[in-house]
C-alpha atoms as a PDB file:
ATOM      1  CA  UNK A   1       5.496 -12.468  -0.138  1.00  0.00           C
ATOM      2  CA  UNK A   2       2.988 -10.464   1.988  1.00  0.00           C
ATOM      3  CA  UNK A   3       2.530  -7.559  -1.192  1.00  0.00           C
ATOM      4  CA  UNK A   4       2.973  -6.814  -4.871  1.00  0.00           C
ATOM      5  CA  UNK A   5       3.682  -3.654  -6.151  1.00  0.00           C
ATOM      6  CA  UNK A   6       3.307  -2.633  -9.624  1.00  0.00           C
ATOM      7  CA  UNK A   7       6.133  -0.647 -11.996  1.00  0.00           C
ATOM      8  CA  UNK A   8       4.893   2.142 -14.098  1.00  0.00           C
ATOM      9  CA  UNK A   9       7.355   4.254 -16.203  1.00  0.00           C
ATOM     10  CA  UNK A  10       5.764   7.094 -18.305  1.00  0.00           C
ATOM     11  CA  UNK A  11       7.480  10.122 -19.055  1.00  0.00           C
ATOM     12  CA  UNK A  12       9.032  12.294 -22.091  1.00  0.00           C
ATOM     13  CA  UNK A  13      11.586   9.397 -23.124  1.00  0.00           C
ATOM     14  CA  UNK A  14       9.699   6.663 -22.429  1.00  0.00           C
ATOM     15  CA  UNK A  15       6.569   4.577 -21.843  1.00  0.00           C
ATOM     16  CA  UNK A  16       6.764   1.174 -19.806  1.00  0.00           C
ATOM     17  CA  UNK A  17       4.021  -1.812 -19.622  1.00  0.00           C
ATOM     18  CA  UNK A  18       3.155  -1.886 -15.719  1.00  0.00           C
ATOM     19  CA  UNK A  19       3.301  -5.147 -14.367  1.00  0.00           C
ATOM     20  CA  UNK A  20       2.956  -6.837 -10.150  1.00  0.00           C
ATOM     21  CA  UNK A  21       5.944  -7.655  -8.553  1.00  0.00           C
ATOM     22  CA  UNK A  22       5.880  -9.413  -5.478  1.00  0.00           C
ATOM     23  CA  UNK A  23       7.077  -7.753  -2.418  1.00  0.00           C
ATOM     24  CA  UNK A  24       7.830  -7.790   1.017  1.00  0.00           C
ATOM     25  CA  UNK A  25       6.725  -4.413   1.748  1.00  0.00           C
ATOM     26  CA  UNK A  26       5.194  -1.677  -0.109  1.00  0.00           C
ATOM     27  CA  UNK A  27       6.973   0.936  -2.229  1.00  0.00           C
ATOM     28  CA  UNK A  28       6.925   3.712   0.440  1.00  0.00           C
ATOM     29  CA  UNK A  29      10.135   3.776   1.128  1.00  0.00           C
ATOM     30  CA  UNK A  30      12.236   2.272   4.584  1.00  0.00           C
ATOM     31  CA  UNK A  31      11.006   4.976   7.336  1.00  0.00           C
ATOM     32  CA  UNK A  32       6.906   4.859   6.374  1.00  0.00           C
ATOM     33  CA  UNK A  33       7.621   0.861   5.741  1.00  0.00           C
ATOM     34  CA  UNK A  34       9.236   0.139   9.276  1.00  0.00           C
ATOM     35  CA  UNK A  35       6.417   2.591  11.060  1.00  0.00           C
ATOM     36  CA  UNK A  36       3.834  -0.215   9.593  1.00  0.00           C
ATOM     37  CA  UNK A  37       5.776  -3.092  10.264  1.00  0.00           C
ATOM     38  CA  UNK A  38       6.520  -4.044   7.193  1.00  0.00           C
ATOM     39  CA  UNK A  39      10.737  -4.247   7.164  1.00  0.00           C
ATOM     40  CA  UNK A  40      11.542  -7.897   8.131  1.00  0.00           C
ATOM     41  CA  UNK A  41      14.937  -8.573   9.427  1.00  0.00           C
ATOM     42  CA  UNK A  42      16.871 -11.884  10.030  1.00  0.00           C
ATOM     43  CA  UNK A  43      19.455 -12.693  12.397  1.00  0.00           C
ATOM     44  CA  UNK A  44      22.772 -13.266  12.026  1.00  0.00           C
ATOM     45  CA  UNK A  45      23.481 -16.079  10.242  1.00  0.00           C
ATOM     46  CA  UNK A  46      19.830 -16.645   9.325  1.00  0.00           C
ATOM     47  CA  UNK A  47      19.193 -16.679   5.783  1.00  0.00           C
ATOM     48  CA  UNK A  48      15.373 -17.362   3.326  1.00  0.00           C
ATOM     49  CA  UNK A  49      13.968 -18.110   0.223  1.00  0.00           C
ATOM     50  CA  UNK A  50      11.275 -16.522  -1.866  1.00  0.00           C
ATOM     51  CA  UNK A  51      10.014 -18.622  -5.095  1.00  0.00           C
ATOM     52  CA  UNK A  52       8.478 -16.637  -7.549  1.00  0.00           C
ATOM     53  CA  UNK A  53       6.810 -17.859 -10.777  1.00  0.00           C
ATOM     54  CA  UNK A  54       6.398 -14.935 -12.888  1.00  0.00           C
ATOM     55  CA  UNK A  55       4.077 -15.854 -16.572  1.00  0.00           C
ATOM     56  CA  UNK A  56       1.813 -14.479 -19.148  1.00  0.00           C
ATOM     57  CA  UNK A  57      -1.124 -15.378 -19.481  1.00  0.00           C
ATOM     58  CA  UNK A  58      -3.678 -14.663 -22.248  1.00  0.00           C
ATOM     59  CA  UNK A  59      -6.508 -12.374 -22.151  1.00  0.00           C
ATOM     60  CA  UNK A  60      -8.461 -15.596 -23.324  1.00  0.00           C
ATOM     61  CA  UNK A  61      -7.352 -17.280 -19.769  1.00  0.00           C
ATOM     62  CA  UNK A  62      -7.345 -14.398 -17.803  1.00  0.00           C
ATOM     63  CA  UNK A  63     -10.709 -14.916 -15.947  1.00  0.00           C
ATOM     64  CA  UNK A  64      -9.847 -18.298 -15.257  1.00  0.00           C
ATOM     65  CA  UNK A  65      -6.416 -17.652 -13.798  1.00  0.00           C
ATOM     66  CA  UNK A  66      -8.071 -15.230 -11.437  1.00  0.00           C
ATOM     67  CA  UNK A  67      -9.842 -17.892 -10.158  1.00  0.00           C
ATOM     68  CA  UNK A  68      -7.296 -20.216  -9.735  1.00  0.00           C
ATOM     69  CA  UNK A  69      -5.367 -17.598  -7.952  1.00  0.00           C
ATOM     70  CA  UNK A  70      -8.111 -16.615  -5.652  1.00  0.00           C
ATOM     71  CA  UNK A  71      -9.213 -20.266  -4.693  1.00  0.00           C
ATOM     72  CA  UNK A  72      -5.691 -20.857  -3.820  1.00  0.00           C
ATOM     73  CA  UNK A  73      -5.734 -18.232  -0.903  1.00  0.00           C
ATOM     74  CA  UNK A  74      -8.826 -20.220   0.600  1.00  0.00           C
END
């Protein structure tokens, strides 16, 4: 998926850990989303698949999962 966005809860009640989510547009809602091109639609009958692998990694590993991430893009 083309974007991640990131969930951030913080108000009187309560206080949520923020985290990336991928995405296949940006949180902006479906008007501003289709003016950039962003809303993908399939045709009838059509169907797809998005794997995800969603992990924690420790601050220890951090800078090395970075670069794992990064050099996979190349």
């Amino acid at each position: 998926m083309p974007h991640a966005i990131r969930w951030v809860l913080v108000n009187s009640d309560q206080s949520v850990a923020a985290f990336a989510m991928p995405a296949t547009c940006e949180p902006k809602g479906y008007s501003s989303e289709k003016r950039k091109g962003h809303v993908r639609s399939l045709a009838r009958a059509y169907n797809t698949q998005f794997r995800t692998v969603i992990a924690y990694v420790e601050p220890a590993r951090a800078a090395s999962a970075v670069r794992a991430i990064e050099g996979s893009r190349s």
